[in-house]
PDB file of N, CA and C in Angstrom:
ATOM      1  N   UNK A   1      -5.643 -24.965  31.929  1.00  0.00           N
ATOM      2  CA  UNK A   1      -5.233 -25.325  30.582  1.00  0.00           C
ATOM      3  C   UNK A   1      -3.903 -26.064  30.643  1.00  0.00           C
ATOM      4  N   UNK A   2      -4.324 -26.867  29.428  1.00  0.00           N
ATOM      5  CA  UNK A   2      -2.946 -28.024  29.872  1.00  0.00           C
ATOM      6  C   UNK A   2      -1.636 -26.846  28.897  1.00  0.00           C
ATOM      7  N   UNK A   3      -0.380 -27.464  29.251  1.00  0.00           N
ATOM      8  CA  UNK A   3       0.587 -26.400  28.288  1.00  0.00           C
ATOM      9  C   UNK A   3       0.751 -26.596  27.249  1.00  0.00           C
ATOM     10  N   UNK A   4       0.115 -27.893  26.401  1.00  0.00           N
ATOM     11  CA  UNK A   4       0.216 -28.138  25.127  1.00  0.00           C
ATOM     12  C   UNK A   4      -1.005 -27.569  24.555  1.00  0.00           C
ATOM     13  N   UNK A   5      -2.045 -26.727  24.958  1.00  0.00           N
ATOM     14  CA  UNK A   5      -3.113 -25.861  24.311  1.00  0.00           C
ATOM     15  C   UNK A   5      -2.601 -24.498  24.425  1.00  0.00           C
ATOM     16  N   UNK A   6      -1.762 -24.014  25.823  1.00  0.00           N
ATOM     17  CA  UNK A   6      -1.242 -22.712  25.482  1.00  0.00           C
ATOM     18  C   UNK A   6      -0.612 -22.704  24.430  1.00  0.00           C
ATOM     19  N   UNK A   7       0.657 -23.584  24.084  1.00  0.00           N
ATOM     20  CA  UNK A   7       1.529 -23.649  23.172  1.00  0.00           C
ATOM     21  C   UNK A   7       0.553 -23.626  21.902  1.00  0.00           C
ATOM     22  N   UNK A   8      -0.456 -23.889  21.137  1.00  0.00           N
ATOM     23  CA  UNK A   8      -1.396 -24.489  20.604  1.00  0.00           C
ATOM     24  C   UNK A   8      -1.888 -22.918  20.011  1.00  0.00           C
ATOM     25  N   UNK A   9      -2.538 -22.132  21.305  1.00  0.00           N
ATOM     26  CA  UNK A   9      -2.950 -21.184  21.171  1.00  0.00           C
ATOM     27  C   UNK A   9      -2.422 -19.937  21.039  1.00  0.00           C
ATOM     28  N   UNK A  10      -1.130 -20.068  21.216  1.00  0.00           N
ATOM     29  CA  UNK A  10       0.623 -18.851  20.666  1.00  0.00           C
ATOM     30  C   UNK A  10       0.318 -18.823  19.595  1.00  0.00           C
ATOM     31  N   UNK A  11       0.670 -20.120  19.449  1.00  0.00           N
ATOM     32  CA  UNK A  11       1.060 -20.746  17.906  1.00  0.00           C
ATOM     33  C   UNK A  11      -0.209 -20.137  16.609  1.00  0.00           C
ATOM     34  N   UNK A  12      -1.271 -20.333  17.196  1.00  0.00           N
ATOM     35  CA  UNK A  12      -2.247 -19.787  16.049  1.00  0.00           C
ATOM     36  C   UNK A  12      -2.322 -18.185  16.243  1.00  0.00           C
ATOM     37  N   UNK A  13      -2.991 -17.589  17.347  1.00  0.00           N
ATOM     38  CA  UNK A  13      -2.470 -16.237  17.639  1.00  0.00           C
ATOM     39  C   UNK A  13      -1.181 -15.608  16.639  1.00  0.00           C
ATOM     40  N   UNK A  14      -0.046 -16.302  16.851  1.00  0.00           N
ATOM     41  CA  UNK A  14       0.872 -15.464  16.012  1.00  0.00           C
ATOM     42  C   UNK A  14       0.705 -15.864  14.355  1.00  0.00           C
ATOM     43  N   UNK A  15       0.047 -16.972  14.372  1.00  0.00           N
ATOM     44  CA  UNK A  15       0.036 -16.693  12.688  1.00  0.00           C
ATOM     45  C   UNK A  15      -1.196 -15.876  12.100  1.00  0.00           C
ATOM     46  N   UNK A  16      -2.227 -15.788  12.773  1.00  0.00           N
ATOM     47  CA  UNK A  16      -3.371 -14.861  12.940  1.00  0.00           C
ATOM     48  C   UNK A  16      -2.704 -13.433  12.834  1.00  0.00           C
ATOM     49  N   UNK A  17      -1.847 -12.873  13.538  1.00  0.00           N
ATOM     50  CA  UNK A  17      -1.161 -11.368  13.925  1.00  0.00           C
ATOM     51  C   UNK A  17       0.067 -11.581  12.412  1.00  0.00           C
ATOM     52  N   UNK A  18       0.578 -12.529  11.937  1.00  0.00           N
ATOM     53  CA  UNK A  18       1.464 -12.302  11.074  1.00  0.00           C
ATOM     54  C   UNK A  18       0.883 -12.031   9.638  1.00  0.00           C
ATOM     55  N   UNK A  19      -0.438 -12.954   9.632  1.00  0.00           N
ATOM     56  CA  UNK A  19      -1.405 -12.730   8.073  1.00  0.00           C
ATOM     57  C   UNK A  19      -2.148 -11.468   8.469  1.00  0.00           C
ATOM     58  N   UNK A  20      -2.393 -10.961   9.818  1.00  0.00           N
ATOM     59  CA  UNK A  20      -2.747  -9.387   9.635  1.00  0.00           C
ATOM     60  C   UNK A  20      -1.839  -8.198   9.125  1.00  0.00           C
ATOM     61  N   UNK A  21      -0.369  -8.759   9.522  1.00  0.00           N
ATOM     62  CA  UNK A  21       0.811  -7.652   9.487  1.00  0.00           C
ATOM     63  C   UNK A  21       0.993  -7.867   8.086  1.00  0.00           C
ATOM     64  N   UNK A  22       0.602  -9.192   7.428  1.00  0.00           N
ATOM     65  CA  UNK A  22       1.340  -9.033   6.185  1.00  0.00           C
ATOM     66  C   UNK A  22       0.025  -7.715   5.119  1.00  0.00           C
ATOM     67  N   UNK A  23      -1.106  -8.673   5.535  1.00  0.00           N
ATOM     68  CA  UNK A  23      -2.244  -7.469   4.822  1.00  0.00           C
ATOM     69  C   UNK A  23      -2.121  -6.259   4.568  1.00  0.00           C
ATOM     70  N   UNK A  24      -1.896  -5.964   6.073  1.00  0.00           N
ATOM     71  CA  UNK A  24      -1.727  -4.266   5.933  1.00  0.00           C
ATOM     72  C   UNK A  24      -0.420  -3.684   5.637  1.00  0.00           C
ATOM     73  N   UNK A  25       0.471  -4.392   5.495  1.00  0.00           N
ATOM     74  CA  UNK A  25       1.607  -4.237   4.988  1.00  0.00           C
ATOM     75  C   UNK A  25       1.412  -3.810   3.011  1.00  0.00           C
ATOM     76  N   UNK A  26       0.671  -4.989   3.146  1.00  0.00           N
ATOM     77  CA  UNK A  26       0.254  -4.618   1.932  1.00  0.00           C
ATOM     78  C   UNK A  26      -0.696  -4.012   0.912  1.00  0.00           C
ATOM     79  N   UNK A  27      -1.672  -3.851   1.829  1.00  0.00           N
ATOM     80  CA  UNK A  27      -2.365  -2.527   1.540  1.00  0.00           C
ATOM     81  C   UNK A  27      -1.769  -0.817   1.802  1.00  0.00           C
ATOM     82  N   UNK A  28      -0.819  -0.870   2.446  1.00  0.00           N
ATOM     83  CA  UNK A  28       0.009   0.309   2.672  1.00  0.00           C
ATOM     84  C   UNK A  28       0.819   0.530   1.521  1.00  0.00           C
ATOM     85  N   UNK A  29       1.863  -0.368   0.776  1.00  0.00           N
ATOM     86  CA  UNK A  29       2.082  -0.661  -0.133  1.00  0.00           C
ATOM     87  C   UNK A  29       1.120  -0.232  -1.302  1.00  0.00           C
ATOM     88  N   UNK A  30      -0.087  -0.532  -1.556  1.00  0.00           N
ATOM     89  CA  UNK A  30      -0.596  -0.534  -3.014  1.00  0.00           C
ATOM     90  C   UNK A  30      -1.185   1.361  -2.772  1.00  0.00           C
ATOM     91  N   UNK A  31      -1.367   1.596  -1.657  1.00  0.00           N
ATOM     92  CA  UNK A  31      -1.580   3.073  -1.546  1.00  0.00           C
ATOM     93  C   UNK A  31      -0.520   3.940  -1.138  1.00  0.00           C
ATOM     94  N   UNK A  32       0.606   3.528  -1.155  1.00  0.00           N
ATOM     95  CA  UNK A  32       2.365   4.064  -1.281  1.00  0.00           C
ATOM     96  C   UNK A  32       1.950   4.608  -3.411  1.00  0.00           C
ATOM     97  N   UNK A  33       1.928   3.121  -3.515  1.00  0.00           N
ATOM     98  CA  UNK A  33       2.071   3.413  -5.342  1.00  0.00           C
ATOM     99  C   UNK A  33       0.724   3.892  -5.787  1.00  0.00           C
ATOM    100  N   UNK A  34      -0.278   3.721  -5.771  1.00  0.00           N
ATOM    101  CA  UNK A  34      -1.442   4.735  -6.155  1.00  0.00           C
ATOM    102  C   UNK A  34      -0.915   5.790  -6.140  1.00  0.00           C
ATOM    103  N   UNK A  35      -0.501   6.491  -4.700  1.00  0.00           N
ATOM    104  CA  UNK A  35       0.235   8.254  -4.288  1.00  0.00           C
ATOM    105  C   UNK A  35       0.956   8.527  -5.596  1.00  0.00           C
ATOM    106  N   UNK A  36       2.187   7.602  -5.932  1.00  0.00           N
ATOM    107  CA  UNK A  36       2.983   8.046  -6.752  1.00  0.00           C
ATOM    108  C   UNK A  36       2.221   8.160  -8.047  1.00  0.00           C
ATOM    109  N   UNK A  37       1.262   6.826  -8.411  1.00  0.00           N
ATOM    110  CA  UNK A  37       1.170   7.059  -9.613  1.00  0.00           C
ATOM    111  C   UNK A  37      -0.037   8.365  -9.939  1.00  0.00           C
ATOM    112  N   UNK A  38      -0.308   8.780  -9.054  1.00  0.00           N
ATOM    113  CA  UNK A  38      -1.385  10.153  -9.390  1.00  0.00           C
ATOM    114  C   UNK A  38      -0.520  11.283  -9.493  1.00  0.00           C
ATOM    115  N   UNK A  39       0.832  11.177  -8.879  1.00  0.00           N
ATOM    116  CA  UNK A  39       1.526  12.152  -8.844  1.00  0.00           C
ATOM    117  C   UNK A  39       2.156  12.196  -9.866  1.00  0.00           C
ATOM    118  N   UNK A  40       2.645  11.192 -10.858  1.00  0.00           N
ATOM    119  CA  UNK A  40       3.332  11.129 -11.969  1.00  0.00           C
ATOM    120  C   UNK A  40       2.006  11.790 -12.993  1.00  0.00           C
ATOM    121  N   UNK A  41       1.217  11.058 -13.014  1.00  0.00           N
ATOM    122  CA  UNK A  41      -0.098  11.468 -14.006  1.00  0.00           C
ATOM    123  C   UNK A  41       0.070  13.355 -13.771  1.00  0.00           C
ATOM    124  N   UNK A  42      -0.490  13.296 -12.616  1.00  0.00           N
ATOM    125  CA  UNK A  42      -0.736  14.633 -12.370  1.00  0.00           C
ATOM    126  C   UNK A  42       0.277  15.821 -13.019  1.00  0.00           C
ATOM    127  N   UNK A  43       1.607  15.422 -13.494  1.00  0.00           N
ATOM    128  CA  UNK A  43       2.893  15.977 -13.396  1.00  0.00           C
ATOM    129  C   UNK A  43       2.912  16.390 -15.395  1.00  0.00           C
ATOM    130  N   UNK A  44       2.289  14.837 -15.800  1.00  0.00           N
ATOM    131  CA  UNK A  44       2.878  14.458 -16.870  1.00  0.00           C
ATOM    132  C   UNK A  44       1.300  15.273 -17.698  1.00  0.00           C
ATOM    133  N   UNK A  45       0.401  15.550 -17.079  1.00  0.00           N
ATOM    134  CA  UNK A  45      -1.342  16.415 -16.758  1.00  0.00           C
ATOM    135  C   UNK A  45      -0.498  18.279 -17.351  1.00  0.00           C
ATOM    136  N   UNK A  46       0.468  18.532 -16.073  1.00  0.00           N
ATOM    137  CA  UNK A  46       0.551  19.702 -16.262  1.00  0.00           C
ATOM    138  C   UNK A  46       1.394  20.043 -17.029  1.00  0.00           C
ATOM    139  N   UNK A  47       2.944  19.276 -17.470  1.00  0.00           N
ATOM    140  CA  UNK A  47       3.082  19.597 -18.668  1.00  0.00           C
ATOM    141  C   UNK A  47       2.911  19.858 -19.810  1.00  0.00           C
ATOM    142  N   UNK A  48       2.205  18.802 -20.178  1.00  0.00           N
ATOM    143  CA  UNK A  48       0.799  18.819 -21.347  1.00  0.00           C
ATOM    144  C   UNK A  48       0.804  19.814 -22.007  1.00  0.00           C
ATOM    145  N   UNK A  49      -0.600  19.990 -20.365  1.00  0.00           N
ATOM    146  CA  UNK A  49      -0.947  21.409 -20.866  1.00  0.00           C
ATOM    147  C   UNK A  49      -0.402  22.659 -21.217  1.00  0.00           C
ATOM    148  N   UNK A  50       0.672  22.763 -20.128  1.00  0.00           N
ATOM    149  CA  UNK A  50       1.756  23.771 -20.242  1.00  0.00           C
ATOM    150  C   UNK A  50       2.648  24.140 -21.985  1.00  0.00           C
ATOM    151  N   UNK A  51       2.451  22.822 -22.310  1.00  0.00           N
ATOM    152  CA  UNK A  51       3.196  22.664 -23.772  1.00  0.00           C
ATOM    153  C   UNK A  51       1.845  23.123 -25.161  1.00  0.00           C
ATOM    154  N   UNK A  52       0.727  22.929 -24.744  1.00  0.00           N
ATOM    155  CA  UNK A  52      -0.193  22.972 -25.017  1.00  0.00           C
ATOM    156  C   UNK A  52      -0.727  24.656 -24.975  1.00  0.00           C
ATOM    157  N   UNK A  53      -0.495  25.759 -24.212  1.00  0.00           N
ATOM    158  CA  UNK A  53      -0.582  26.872 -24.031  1.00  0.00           C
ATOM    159  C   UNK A  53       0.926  27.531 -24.272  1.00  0.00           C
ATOM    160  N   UNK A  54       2.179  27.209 -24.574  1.00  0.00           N
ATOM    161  CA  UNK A  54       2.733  27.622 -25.373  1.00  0.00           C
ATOM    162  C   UNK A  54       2.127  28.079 -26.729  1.00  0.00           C
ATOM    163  N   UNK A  55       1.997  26.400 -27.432  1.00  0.00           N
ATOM    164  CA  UNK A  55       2.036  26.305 -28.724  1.00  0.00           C
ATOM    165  C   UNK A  55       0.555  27.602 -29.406  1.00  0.00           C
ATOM    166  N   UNK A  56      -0.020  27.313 -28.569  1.00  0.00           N
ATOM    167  CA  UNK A  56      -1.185  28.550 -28.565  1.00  0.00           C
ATOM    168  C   UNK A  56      -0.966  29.715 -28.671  1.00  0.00           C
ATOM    169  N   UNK A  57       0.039  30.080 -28.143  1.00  0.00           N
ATOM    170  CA  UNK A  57       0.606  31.583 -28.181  1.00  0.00           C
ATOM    171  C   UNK A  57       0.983  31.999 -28.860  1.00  0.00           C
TER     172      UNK A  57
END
């Protein structure tokens, strides 16, 4: 291989490995905030109710 196809073939390789890193970067990301936002729901779920079985009493 001549060195202007290695160079050629870095060159795509790393942008291949950088649009993978960014993906999963960002799919890690949108299931970072899913976590939170079930956890807020979940939170804002048991107060509710909690306020909800007071007022019952």
């Amino acid at each position: 291989m001549g060195n202007k196809t290695v160079i050629k073939f870095i060159g795509f390789a790393a942008t291949i490995i950088g649009i993978g890193a960014t993906l999963l970067s960002d799919w890690v990301n949108e299931k970072k905030m899913e976590e939170e936002i079930d956890e807020k729901i979940n939170k804002a779920l048991t107060e509710r109710l909690g306020e909800n079985e007071e007022e019952e009493s």
